[in-house]
PDB file of N, CA and C in Angstrom:
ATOM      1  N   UNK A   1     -23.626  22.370 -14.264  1.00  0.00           N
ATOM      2  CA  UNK A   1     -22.598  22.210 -13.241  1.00  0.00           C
ATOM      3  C   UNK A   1     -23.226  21.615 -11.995  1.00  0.00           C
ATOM      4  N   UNK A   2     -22.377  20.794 -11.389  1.00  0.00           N
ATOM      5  CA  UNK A   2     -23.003  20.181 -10.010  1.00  0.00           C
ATOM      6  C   UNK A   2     -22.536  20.743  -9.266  1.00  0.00           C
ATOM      7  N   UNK A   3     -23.361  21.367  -8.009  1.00  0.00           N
ATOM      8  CA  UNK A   3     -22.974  22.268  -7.005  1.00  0.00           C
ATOM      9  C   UNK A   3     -24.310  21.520  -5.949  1.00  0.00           C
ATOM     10  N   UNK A   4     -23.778  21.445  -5.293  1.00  0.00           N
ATOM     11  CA  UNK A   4     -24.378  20.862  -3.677  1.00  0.00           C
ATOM     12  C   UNK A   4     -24.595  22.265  -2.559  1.00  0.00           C
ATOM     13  N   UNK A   5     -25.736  21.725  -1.776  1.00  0.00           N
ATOM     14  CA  UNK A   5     -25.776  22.698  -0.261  1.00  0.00           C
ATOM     15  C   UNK A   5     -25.024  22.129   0.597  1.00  0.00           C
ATOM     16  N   UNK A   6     -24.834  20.488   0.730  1.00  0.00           N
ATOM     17  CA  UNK A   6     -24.089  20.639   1.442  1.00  0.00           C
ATOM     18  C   UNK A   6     -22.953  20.830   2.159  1.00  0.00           C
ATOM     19  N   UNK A   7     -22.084  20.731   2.837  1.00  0.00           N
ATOM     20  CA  UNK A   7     -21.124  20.894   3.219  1.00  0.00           C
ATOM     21  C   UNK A   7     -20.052  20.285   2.227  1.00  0.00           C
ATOM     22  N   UNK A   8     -18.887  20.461   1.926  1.00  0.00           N
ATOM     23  CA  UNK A   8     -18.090  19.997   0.963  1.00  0.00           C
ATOM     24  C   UNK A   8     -17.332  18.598   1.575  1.00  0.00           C
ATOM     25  N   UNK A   9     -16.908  17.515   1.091  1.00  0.00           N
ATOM     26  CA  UNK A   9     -16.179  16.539   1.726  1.00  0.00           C
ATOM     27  C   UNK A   9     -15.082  16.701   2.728  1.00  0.00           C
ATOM     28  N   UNK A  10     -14.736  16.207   3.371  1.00  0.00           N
ATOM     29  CA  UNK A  10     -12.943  16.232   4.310  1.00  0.00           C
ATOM     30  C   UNK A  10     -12.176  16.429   2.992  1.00  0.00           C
ATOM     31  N   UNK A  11     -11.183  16.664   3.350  1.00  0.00           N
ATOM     32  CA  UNK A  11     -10.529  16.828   2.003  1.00  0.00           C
ATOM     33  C   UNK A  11      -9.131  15.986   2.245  1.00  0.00           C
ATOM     34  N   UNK A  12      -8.640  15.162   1.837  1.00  0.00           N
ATOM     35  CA  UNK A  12      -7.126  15.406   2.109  1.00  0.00           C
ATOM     36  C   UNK A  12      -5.826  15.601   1.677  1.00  0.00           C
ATOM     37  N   UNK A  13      -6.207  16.318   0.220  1.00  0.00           N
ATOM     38  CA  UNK A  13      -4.840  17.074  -0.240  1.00  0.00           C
ATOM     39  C   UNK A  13      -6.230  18.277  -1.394  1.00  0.00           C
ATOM     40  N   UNK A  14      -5.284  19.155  -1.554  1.00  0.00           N
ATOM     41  CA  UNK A  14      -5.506  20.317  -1.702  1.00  0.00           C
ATOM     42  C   UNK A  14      -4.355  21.083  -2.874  1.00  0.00           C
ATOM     43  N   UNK A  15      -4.812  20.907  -4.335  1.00  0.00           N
ATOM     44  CA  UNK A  15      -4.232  21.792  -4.913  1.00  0.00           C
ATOM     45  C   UNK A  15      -4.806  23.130  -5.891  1.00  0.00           C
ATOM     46  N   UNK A  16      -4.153  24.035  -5.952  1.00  0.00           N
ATOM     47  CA  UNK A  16      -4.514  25.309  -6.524  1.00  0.00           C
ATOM     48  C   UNK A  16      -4.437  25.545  -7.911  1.00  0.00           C
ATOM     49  N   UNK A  17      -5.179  24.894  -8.862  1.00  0.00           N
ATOM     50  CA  UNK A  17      -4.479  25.530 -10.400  1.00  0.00           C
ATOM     51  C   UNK A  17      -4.644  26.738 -11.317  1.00  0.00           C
ATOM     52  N   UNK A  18      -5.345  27.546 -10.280  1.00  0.00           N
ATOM     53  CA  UNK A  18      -5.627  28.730 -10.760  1.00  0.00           C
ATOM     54  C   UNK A  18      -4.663  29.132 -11.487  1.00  0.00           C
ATOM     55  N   UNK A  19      -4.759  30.066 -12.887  1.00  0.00           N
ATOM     56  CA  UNK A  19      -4.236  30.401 -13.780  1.00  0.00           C
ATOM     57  C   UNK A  19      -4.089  29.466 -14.631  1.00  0.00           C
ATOM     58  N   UNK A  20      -3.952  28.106 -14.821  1.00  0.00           N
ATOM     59  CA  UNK A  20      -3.791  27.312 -15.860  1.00  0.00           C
ATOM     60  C   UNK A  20      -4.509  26.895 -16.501  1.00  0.00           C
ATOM     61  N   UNK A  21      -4.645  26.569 -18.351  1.00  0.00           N
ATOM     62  CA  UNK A  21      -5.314  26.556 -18.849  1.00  0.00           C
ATOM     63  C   UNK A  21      -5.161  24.595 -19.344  1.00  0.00           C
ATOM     64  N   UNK A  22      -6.297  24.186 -19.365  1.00  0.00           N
ATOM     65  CA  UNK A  22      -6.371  22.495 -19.866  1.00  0.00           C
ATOM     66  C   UNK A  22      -5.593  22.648 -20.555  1.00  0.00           C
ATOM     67  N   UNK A  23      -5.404  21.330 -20.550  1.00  0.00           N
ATOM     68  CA  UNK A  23      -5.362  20.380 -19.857  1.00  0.00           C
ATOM     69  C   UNK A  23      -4.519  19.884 -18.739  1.00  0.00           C
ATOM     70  N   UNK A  24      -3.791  21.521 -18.100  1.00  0.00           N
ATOM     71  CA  UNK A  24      -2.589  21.244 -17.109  1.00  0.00           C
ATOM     72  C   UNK A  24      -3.686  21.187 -15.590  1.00  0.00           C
ATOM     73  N   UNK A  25      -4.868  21.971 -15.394  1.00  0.00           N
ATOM     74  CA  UNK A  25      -5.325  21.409 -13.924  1.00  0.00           C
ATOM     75  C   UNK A  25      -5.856  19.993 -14.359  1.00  0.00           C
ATOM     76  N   UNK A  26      -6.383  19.769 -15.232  1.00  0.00           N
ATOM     77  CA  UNK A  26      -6.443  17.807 -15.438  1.00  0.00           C
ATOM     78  C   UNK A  26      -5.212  16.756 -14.809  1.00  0.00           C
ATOM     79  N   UNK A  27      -3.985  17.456 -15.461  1.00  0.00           N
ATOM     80  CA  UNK A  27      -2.912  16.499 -15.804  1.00  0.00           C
ATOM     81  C   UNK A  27      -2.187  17.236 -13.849  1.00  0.00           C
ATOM     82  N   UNK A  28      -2.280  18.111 -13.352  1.00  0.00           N
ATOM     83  CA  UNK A  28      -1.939  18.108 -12.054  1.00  0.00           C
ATOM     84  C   UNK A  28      -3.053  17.191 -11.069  1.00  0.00           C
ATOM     85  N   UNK A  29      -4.284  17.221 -11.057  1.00  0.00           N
ATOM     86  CA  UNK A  29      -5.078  16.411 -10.704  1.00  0.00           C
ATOM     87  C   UNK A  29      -4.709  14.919 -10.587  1.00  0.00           C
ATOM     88  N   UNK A  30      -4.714  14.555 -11.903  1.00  0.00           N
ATOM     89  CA  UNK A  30      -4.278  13.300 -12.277  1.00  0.00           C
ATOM     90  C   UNK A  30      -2.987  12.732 -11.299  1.00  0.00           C
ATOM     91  N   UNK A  31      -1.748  13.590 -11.443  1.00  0.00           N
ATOM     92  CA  UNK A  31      -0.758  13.578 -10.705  1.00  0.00           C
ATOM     93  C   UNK A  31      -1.231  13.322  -8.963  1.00  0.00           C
ATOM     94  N   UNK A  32      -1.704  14.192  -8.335  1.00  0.00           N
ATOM     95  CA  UNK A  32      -1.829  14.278  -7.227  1.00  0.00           C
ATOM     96  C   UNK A  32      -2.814  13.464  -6.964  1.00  0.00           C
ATOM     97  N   UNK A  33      -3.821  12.640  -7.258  1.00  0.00           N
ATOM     98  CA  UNK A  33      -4.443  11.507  -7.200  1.00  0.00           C
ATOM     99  C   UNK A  33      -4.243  10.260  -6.990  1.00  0.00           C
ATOM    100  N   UNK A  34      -3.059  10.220  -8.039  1.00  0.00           N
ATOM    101  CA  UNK A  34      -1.933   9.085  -7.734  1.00  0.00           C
ATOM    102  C   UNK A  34      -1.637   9.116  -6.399  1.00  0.00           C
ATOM    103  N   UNK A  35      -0.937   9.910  -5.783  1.00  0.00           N
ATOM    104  CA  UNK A  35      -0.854   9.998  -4.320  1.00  0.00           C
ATOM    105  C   UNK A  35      -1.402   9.582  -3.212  1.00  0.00           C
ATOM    106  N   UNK A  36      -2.809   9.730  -3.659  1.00  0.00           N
ATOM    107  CA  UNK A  36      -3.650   9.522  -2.880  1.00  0.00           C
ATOM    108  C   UNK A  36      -4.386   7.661  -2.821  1.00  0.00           C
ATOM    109  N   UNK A  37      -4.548   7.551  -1.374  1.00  0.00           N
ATOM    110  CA  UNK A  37      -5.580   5.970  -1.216  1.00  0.00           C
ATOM    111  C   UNK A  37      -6.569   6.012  -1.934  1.00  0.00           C
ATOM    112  N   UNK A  38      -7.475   4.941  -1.931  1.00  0.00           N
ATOM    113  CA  UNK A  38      -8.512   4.869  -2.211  1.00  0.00           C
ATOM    114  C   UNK A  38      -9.633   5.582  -1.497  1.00  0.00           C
ATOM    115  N   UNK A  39     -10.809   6.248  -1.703  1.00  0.00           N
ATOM    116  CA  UNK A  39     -11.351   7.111  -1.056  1.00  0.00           C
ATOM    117  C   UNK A  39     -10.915   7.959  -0.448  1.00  0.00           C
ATOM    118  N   UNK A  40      -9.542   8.235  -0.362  1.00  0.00           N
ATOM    119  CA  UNK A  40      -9.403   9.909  -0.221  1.00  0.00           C
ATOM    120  C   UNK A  40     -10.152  10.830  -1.103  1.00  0.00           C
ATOM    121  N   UNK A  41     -10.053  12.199  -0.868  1.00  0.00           N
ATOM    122  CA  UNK A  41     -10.461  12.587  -1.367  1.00  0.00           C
ATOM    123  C   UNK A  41      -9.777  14.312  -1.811  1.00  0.00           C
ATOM    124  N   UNK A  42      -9.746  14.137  -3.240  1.00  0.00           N
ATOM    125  CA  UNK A  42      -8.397  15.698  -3.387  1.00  0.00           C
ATOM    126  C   UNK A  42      -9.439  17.240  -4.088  1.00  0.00           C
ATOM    127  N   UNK A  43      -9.287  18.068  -3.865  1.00  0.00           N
ATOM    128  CA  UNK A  43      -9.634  19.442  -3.861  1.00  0.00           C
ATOM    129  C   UNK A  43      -8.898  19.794  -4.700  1.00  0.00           C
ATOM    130  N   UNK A  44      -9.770  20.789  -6.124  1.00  0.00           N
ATOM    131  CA  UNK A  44      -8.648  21.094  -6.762  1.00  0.00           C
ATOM    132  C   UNK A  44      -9.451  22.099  -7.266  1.00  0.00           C
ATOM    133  N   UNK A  45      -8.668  23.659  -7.006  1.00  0.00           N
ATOM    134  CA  UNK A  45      -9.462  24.756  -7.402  1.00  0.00           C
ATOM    135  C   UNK A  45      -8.853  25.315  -9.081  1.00  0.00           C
ATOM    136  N   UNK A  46      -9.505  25.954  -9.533  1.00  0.00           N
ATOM    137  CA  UNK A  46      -9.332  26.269 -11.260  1.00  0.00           C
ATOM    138  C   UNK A  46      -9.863  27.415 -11.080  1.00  0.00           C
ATOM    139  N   UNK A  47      -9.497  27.914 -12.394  1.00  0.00           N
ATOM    140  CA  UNK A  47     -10.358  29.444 -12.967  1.00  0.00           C
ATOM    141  C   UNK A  47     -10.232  29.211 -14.406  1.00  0.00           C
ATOM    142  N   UNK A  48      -9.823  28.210 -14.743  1.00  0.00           N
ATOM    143  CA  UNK A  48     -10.718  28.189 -16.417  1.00  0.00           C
ATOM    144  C   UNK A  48     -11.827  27.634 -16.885  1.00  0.00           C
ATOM    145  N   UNK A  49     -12.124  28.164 -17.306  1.00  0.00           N
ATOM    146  CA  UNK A  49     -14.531  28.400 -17.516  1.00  0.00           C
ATOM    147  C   UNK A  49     -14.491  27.109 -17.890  1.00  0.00           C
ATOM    148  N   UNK A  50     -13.400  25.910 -18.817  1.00  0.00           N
ATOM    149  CA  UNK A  50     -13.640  25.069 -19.212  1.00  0.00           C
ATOM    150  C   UNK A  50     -13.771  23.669 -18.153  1.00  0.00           C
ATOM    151  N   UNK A  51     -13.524  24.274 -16.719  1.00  0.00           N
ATOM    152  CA  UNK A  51     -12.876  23.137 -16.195  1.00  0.00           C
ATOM    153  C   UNK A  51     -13.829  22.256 -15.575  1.00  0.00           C
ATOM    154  N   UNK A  52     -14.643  22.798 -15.329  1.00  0.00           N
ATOM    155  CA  UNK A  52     -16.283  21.852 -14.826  1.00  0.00           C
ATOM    156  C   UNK A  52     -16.858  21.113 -15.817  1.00  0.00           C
ATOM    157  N   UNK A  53     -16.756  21.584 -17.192  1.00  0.00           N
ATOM    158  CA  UNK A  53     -17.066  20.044 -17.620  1.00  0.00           C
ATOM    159  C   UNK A  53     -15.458  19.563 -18.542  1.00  0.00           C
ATOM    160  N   UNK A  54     -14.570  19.888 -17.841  1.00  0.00           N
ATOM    161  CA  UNK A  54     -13.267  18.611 -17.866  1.00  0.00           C
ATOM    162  C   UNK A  54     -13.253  18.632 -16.520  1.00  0.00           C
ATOM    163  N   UNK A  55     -13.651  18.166 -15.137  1.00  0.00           N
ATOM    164  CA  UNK A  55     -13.329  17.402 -14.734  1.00  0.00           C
ATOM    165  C   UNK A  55     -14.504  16.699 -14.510  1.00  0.00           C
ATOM    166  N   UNK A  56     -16.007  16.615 -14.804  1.00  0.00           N
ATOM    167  CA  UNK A  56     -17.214  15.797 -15.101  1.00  0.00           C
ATOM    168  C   UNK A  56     -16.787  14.724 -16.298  1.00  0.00           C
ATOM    169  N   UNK A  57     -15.966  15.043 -17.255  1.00  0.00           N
ATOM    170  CA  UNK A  57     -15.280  14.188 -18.457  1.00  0.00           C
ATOM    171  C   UNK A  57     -14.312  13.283 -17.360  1.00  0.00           C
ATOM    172  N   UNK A  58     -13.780  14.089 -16.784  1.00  0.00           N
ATOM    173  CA  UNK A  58     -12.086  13.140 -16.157  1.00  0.00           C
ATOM    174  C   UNK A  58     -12.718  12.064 -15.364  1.00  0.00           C
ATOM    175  N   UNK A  59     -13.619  12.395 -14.553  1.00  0.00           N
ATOM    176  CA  UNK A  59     -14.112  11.653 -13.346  1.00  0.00           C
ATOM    177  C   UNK A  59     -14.841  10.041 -14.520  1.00  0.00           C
ATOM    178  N   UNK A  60     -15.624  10.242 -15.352  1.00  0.00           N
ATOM    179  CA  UNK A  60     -16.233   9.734 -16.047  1.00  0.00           C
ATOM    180  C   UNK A  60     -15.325   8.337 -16.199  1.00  0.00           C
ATOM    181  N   UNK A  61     -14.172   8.933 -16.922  1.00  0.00           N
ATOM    182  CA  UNK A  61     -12.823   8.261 -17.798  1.00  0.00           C
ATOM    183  C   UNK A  61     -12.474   7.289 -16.939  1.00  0.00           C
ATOM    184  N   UNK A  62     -12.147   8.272 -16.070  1.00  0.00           N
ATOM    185  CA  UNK A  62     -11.052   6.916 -15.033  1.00  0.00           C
ATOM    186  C   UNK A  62     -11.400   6.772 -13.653  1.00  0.00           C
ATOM    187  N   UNK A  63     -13.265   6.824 -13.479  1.00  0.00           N
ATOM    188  CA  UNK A  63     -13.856   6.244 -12.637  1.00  0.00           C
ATOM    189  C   UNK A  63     -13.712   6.655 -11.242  1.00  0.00           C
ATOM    190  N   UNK A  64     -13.421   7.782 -11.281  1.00  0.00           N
ATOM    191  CA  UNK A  64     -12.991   8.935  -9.427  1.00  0.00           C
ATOM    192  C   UNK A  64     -14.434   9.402  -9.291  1.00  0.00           C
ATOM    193  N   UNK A  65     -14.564   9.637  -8.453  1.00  0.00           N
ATOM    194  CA  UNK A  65     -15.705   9.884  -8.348  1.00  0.00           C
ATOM    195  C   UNK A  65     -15.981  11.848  -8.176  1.00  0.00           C
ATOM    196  N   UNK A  66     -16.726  12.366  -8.624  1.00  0.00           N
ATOM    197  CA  UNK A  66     -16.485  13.679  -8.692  1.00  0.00           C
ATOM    198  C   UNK A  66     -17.304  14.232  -7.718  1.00  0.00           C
ATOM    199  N   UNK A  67     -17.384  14.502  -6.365  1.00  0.00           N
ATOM    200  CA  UNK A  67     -18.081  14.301  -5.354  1.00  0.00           C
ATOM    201  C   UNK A  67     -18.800  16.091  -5.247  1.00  0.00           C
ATOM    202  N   UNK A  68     -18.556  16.887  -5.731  1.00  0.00           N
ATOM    203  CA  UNK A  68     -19.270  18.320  -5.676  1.00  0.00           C
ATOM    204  C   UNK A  68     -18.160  19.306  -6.449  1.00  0.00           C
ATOM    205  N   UNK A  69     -18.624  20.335  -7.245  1.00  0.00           N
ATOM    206  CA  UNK A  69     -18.028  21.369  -7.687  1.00  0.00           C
ATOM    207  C   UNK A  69     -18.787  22.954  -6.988  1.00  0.00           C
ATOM    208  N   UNK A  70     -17.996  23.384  -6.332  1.00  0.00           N
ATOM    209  CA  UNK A  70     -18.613  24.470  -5.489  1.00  0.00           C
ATOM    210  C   UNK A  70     -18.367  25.479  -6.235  1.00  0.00           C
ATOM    211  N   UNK A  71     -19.066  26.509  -6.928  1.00  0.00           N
ATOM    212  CA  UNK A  71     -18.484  27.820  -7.562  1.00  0.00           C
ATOM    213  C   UNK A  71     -18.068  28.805  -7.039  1.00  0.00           C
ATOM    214  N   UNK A  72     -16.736  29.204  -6.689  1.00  0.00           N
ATOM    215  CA  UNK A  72     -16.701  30.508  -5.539  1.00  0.00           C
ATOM    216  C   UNK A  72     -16.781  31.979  -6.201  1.00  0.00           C
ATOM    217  N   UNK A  73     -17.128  32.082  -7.405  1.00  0.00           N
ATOM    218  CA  UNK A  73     -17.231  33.481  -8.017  1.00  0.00           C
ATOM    219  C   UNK A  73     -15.702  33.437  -9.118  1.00  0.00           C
ATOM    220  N   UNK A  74     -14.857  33.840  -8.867  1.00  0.00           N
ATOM    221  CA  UNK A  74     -13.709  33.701  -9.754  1.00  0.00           C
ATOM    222  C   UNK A  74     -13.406  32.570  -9.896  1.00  0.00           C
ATOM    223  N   UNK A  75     -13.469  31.628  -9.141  1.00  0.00           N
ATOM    224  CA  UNK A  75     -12.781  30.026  -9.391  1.00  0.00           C
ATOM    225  C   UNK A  75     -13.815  29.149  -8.807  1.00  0.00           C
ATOM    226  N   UNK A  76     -13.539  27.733  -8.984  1.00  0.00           N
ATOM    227  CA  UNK A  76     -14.634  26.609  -8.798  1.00  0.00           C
ATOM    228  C   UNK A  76     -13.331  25.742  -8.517  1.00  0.00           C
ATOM    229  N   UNK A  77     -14.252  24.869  -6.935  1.00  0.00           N
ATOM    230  CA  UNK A  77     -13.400  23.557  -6.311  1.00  0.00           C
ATOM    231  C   UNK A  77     -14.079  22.612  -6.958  1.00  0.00           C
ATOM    232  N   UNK A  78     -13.034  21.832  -7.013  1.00  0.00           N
ATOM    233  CA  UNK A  78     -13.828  20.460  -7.761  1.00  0.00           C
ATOM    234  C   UNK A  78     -13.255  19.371  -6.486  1.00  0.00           C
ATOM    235  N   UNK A  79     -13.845  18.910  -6.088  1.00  0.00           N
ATOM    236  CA  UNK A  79     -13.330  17.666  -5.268  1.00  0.00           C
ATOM    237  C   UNK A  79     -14.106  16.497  -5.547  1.00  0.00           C
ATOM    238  N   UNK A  80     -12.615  15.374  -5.771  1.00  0.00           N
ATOM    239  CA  UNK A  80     -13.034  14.263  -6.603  1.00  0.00           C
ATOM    240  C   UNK A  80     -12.230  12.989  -5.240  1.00  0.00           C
ATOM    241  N   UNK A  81     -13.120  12.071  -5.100  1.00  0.00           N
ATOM    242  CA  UNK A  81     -12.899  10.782  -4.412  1.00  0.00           C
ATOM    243  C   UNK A  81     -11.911   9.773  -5.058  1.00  0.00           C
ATOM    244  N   UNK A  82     -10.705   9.171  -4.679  1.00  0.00           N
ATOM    245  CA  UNK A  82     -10.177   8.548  -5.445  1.00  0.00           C
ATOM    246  C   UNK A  82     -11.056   6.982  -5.492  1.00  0.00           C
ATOM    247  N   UNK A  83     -11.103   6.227  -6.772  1.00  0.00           N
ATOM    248  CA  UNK A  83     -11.459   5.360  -7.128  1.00  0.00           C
ATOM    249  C   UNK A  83     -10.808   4.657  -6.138  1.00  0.00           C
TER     250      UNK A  83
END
């Protein structure tokens, strides 16, 4: 898992998918990305064990950049840069 010291990016949208199991925080990601410019950058917290390496896969795919996964104990932020 990639986890950084430093400080986490600006963020500028922010969603929660805690409780859902893949491929729905992928496919909300995906969604709310769209939204977003280029180099924004979206926050998206999970609690399924699988989701750090699906969104290291997602980022891969369709070229976002996956800028730090912070582990907070029950859940992990993933914040990804839009392509």
């Amino acid at each position: 898992m990639m986890t950084t010291q430093n400080p986490p990016p600006a963020v500028d949208m922010e969603i929660d998918t805690s409780g859902l199991k893949c491929p729905l925080p992928i496919l909300r990601a995906k969604k709310a990305l769209a939204q977003l410019h280029s180099g924004q950058v979206l926050k998206v917290i999970t609690t399924d064990p699988h989701a750090v390496r699906d969104f290291e896969a997602f980022a891969r795919q369709t070229g976002n950049t996956l800028e730090a996964q912070h582990d907070q104990g029950a859940s992990v932020a993933h914040f990804l840069r839009r392509r």
